[in-house]
Protein backbone atom coordinates (compact mmCIF):
# COMPACT_ATOMS: atom_id res chain seq x y z
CA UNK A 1 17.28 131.74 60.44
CA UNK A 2 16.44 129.74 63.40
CA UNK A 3 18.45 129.01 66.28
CA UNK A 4 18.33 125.35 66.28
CA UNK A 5 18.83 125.79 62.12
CA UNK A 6 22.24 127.37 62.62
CA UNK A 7 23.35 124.42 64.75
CA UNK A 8 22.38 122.28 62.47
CA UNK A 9 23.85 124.09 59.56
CA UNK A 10 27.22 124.20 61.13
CA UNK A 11 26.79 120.21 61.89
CA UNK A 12 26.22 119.68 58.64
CA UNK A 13 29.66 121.09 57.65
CA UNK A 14 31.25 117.90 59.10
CA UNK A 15 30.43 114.92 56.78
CA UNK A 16 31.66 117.79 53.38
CA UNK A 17 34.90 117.57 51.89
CA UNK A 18 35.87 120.53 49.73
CA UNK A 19 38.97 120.15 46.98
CA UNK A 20 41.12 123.18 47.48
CA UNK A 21 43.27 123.76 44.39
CA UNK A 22 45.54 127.29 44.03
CA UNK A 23 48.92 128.58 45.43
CA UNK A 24 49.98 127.50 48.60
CA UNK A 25 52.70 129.30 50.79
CA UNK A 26 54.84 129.32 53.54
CA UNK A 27 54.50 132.50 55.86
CA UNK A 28 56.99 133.22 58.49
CA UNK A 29 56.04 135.75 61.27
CA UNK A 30 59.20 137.36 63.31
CA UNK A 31 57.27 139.12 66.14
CA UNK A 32 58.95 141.93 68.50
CA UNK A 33 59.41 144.96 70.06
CA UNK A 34 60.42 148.26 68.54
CA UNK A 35 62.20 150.62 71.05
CA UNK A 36 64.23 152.47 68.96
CA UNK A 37 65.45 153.51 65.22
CA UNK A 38 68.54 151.65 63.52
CA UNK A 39 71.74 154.35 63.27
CA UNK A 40 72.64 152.85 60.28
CA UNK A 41 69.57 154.04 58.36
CA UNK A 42 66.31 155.55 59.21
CA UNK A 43 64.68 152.23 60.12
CA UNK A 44 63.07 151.04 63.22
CA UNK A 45 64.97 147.63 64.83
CA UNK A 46 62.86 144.97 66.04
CA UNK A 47 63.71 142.97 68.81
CA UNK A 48 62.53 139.78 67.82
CA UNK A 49 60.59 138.39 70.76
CA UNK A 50 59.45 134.85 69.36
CA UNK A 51 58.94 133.41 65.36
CA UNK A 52 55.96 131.23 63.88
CA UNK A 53 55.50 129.74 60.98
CA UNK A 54 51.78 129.82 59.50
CA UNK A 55 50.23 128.03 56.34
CA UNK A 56 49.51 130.52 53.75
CA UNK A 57 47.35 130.76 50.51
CA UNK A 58 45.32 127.97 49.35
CA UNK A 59 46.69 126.17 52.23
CA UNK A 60 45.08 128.79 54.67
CA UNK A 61 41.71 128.05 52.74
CA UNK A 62 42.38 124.21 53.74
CA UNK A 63 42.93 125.04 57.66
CA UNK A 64 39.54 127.17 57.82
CA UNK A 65 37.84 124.26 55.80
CA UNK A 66 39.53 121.95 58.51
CA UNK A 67 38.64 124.38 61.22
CA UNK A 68 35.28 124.26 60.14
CA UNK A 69 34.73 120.39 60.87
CA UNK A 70 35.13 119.85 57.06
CA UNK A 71 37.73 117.58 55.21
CA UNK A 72 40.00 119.56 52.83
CA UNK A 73 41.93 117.85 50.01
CA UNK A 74 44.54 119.98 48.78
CA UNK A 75 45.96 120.31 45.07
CA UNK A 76 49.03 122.27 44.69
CA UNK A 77 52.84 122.64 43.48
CA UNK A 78 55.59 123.08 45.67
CA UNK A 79 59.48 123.30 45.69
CA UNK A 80 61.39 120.25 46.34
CA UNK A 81 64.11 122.57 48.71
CA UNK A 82 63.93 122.73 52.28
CA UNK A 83 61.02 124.90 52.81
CA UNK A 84 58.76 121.91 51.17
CA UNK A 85 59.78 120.31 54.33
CA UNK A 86 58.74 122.96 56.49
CA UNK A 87 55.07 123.20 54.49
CA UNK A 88 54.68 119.43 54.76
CA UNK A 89 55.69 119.27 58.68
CA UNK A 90 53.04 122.28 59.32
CA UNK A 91 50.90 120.10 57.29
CA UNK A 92 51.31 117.02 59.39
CA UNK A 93 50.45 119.35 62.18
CA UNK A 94 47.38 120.65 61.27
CA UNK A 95 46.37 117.34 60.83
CA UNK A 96 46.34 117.42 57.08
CA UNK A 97 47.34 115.12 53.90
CA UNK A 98 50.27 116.17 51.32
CA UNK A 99 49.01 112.96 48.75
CA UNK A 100 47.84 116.15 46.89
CA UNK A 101 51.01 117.97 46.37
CA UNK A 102 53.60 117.87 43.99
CA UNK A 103 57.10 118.64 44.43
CA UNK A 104 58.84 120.31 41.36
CA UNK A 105 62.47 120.94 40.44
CA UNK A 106 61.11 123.89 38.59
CA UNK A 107 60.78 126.23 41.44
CA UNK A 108 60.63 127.32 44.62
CA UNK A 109 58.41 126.93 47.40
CA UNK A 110 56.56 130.45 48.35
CA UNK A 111 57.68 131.87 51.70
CA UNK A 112 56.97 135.24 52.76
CA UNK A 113 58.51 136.60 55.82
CA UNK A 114 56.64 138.95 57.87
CA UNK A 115 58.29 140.74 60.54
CA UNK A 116 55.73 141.90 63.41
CA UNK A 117 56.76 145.57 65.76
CA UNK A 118 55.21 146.55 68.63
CA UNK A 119 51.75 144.49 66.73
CA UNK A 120 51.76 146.17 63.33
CA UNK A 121 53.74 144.57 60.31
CA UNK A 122 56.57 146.68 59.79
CA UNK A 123 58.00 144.82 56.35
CA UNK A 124 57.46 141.53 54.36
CA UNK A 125 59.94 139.48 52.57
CA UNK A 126 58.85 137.62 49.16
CA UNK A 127 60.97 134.30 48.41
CA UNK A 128 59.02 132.92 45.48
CA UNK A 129 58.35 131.75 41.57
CA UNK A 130 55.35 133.17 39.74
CA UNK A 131 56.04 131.90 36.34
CA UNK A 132 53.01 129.59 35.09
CA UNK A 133 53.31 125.68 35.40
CA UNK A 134 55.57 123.85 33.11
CA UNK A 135 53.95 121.31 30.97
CA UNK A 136 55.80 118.19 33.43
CA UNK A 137 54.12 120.49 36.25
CA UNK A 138 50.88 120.65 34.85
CA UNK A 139 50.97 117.25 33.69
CA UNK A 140 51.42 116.33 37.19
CA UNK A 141 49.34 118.42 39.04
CA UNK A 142 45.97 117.58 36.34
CA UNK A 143 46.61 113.73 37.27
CA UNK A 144 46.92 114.52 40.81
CA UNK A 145 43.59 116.37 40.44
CA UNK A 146 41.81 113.63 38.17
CA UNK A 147 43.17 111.02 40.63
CA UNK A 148 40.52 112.83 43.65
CA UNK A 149 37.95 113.91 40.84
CA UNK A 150 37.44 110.77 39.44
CA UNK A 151 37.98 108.34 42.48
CA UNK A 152 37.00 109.91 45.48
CA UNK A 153 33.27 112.08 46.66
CA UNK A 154 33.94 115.72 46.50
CA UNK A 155 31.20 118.17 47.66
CA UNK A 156 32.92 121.47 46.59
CA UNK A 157 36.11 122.53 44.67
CA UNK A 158 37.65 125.75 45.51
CA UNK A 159 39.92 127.82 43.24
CA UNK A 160 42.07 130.26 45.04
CA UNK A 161 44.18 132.10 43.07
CA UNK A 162 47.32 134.32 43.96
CA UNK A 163 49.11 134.80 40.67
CA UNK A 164 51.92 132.30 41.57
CA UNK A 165 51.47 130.19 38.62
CA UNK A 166 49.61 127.05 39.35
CA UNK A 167 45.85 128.59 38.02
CA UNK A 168 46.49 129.04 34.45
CA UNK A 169 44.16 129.53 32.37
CA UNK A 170 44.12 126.13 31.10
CA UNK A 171 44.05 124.40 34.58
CA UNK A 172 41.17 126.54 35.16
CA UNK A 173 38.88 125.93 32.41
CA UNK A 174 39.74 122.52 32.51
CA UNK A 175 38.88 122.31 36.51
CA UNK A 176 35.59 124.25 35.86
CA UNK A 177 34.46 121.75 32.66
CA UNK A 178 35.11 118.43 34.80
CA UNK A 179 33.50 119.92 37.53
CA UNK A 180 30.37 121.11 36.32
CA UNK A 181 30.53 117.40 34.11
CA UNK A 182 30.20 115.59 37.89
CA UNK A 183 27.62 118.53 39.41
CA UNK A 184 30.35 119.95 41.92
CA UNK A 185 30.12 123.29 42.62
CA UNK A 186 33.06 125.66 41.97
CA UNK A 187 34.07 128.89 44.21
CA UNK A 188 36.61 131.28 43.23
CA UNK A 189 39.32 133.72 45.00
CA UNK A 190 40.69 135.50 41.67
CA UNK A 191 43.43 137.56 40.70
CA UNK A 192 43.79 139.98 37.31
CA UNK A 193 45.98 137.54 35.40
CA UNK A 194 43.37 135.17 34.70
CA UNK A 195 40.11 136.73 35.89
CA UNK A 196 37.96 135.94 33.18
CA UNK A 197 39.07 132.58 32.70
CA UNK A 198 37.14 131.64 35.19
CA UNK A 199 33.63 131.26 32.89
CA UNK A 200 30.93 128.92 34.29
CA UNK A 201 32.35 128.96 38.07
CA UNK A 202 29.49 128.86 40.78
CA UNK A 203 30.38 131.47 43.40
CA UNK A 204 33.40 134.42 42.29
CA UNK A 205 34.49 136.34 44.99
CA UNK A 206 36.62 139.66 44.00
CA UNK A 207 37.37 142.32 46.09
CA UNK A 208 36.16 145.64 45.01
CA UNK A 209 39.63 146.65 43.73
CA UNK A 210 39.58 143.18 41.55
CA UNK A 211 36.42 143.79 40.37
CA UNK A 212 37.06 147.10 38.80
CA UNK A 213 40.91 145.55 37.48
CA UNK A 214 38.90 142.71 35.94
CA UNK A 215 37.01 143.79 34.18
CA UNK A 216 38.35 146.93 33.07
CA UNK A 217 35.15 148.92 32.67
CA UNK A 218 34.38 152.45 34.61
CA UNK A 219 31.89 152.46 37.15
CA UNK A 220 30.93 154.28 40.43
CA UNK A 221 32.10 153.06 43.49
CA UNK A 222 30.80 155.36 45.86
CA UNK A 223 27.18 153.80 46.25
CA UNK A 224 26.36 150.08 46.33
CA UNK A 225 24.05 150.53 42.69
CA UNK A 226 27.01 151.99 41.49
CA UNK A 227 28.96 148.74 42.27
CA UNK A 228 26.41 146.84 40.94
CA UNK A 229 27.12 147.74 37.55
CA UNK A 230 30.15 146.30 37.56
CA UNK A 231 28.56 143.00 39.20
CA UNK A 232 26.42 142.79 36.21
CA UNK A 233 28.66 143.55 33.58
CA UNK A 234 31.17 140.24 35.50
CA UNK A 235 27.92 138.38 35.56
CA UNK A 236 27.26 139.03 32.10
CA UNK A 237 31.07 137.81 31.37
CA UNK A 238 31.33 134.77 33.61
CA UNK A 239 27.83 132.96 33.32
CA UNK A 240 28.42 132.63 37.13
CA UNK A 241 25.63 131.68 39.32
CA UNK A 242 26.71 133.80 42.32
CA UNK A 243 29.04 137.41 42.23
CA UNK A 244 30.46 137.71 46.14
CA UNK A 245 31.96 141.52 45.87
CA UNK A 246 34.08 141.58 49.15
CA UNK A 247 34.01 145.78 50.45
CA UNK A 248 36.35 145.83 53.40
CA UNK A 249 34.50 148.34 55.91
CA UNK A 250 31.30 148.20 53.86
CA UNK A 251 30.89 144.48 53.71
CA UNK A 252 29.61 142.31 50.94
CA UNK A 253 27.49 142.08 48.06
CA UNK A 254 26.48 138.71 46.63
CA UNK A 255 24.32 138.56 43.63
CA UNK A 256 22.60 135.42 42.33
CA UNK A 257 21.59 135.06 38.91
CA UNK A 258 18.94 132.38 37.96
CA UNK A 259 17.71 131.77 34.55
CA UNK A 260 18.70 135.89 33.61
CA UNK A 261 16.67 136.71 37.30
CA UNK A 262 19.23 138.57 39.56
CA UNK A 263 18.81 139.68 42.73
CA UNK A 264 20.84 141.10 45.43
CA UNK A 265 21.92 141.35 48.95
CA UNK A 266 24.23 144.06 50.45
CA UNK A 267 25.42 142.82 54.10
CA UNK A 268 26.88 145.63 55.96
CA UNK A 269 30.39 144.90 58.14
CA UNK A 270 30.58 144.82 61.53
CA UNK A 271 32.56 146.84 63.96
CA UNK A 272 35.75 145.00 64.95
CA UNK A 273 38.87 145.70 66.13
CA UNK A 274 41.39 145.10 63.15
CA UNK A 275 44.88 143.80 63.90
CA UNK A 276 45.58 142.13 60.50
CA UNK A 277 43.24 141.75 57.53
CA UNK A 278 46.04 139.30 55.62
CA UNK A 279 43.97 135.60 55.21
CA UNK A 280 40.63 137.09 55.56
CA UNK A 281 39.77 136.36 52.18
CA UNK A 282 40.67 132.93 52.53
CA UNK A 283 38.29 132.42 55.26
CA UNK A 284 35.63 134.40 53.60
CA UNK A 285 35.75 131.90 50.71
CA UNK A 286 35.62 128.80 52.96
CA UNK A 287 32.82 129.71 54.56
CA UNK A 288 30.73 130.57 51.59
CA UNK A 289 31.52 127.43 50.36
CA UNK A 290 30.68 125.18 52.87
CA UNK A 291 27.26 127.05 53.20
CA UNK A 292 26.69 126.91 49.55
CA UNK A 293 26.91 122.97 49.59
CA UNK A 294 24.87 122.73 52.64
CA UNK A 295 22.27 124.43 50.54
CA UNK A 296 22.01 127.82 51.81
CA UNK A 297 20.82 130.96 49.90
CA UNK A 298 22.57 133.81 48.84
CA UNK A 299 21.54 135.75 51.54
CA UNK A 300 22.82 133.36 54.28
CA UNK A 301 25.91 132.77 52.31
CA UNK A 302 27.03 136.20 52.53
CA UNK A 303 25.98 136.86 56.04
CA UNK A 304 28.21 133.70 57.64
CA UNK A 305 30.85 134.26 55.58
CA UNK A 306 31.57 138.16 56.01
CA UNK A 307 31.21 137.43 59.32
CA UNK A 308 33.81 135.05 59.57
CA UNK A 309 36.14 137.16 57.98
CA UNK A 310 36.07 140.06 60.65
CA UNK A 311 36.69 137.79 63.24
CA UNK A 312 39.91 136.48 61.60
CA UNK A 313 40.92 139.87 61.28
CA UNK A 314 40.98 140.35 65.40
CA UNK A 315 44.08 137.86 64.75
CA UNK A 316 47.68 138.53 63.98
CA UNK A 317 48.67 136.58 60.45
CA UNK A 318 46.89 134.28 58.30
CA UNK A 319 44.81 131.97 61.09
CA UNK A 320 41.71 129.53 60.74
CA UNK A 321 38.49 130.69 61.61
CA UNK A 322 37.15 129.32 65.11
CA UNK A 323 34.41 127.53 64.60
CA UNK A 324 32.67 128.02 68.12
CA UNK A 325 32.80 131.61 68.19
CA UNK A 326 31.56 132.02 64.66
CA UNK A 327 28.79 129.46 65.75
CA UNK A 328 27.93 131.49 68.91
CA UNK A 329 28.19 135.03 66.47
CA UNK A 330 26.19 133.79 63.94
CA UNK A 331 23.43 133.01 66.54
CA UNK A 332 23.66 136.20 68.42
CA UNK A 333 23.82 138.29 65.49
């Protein structure tokens, strides 16, 4: 790709606005110093140095889409307790609307609680619901969605899913029929609950652990052909246009399928120096999808994208994706 083509590729991500709907969370980062071990069991003390509070989840995905120059519109349920109050204020913050979020009686907000020694997470705290939506919560969540589907221009919808509850399997089919009804494409984070629910998507993104919980069939992992027979066998079981197979230290793998022709691309990482890996996937997905609806190929996709995600992993917690220095990556790499 051109120079002056990545420029404008990145420009174009300004004037897109990309429907985020999935679990969002609150994470909450205590960040110290560990000097010495706890004589009232063998556990190190932390001496908490500073705290920061982080969006998490779907609402991650929303930052890097944000981060990105894009506009995100974010679907999701909440609790109506105090944390709500914290999500909405970080919200506010980040510059962000809440017109897309409903508060429910029904549960909790998520908050995790991470607690940072000497740079390295040393234990995590889950507050949370994961039961699926009530029929009042689904109810108000599908008008909430209809409401932006129906009335507003939407360029992409992504479905990020962390097994809290708000992707059922009905929201999701239901999601994926409307969308490909209006022409939008769809691009999915999954988890096992309701991985093959997900039939007819445009882009699925599993990690390579995922992949082989999804869809429950034996295959090598050792070689990237070997992998590929489990990308086949989800493409065969999805109908999905494009499989994005996420490797950690080996990279990616996206195959596209069009009209039964499938071809692949295996992008190899690069080195970085990893201080937390937690949100990468997040801003993996966000970049994908902004280049898929700026009409990029597979190829392209994949490259930006798993590039993105080792830079957010240079970071400490769940943060956006800097746009500049993926801009001036992309074009040295």
């Amino acid at each position: 790709m051109p120079r002056e083509d990545i420029k404008t590729l990145f420009d174009s991500f300004n004037d897109k606005r990309i429907l985020i709907i999935g679990d969002v969370m609150l994470d909450l980062y205590l960040n110290g110093k560990v000097e010495r071990i706890s004589p009232e069991a063998p556990v190190p003390i932390v001496a908490v140095g500073n705290r920061f509070a982080r969006l998490g989840g779907a609402a991650n995905v929303a930052q890097n889409i944000k981060a990105l120059g894009a506009e995100p519109v974010l679907c999701s349920i909440i609790g109506d307790d105090s944390k709500s109050h914290d999500f909405f204020d970080l919200l506010k913050e980040h510059g962000m609307p809440n017109n897309g979020i409903v508060k429910s009686k029904e549960r909790r907000t998520t908050t995790k609680y991470r607690i940072i020694g000497n740079n390295a997470q040393m234990l995590r705290v889950d507050d949370e619901d994961t039961f699926n939506l009530t029929d009042n919560e689904y109810k108000a969540l599908c008008d909430k969605i209809d409401g932006i589907l129906y009335r507003e221009r939407i360029d992409g919808i992504i479905l990020q899913d962390y097994n809290k509850g708000v992707l059922t399997e009905k929201l999701i089919r239901r999601t994926i029929a409307v969308a490909n009804e209006k022409n939008i494409p769809v691009g999915v984070d999954p988890k096992k609950n309701n991985f093959l629910a997900y039939e007819n998507c445009t882009l699925f993104k599993p990690n390579l652990k995922e992949l082989k919980e999804g869809i429950n069939i034996e295959f090598p992992t050792d070689t990237i052909e070997g992998i590929l027979l489990g990308v086949n066998a989800l493409q065969d079981k999805l109908n999905c246009r494009f499989v994005m197979n996420t490797l950690s230290e080996r990279g990616v793998i996206i195959q596209e399928n069009i009209n039964g022709t499938r071809q692949y691309h295996h992008i190899p990482a690069h080195l970085r120096k990893i201080a937390d890996v937690s949100g990468a996937g997040d801003t993996v997905l966000g970049v994908a999808m902004l280049c898929l609806v700026c009409g990029q190929d597979a190829q392209h996709i994949a490259a930006i994208s798993n590039l993105a995600g080792g830079l957010v992993c240079e970071e400490i917690g769940a943060v956006p994706i800097n746009k500049e220095r993926l801009l001036k990556e992309t074009e040295k790499i």
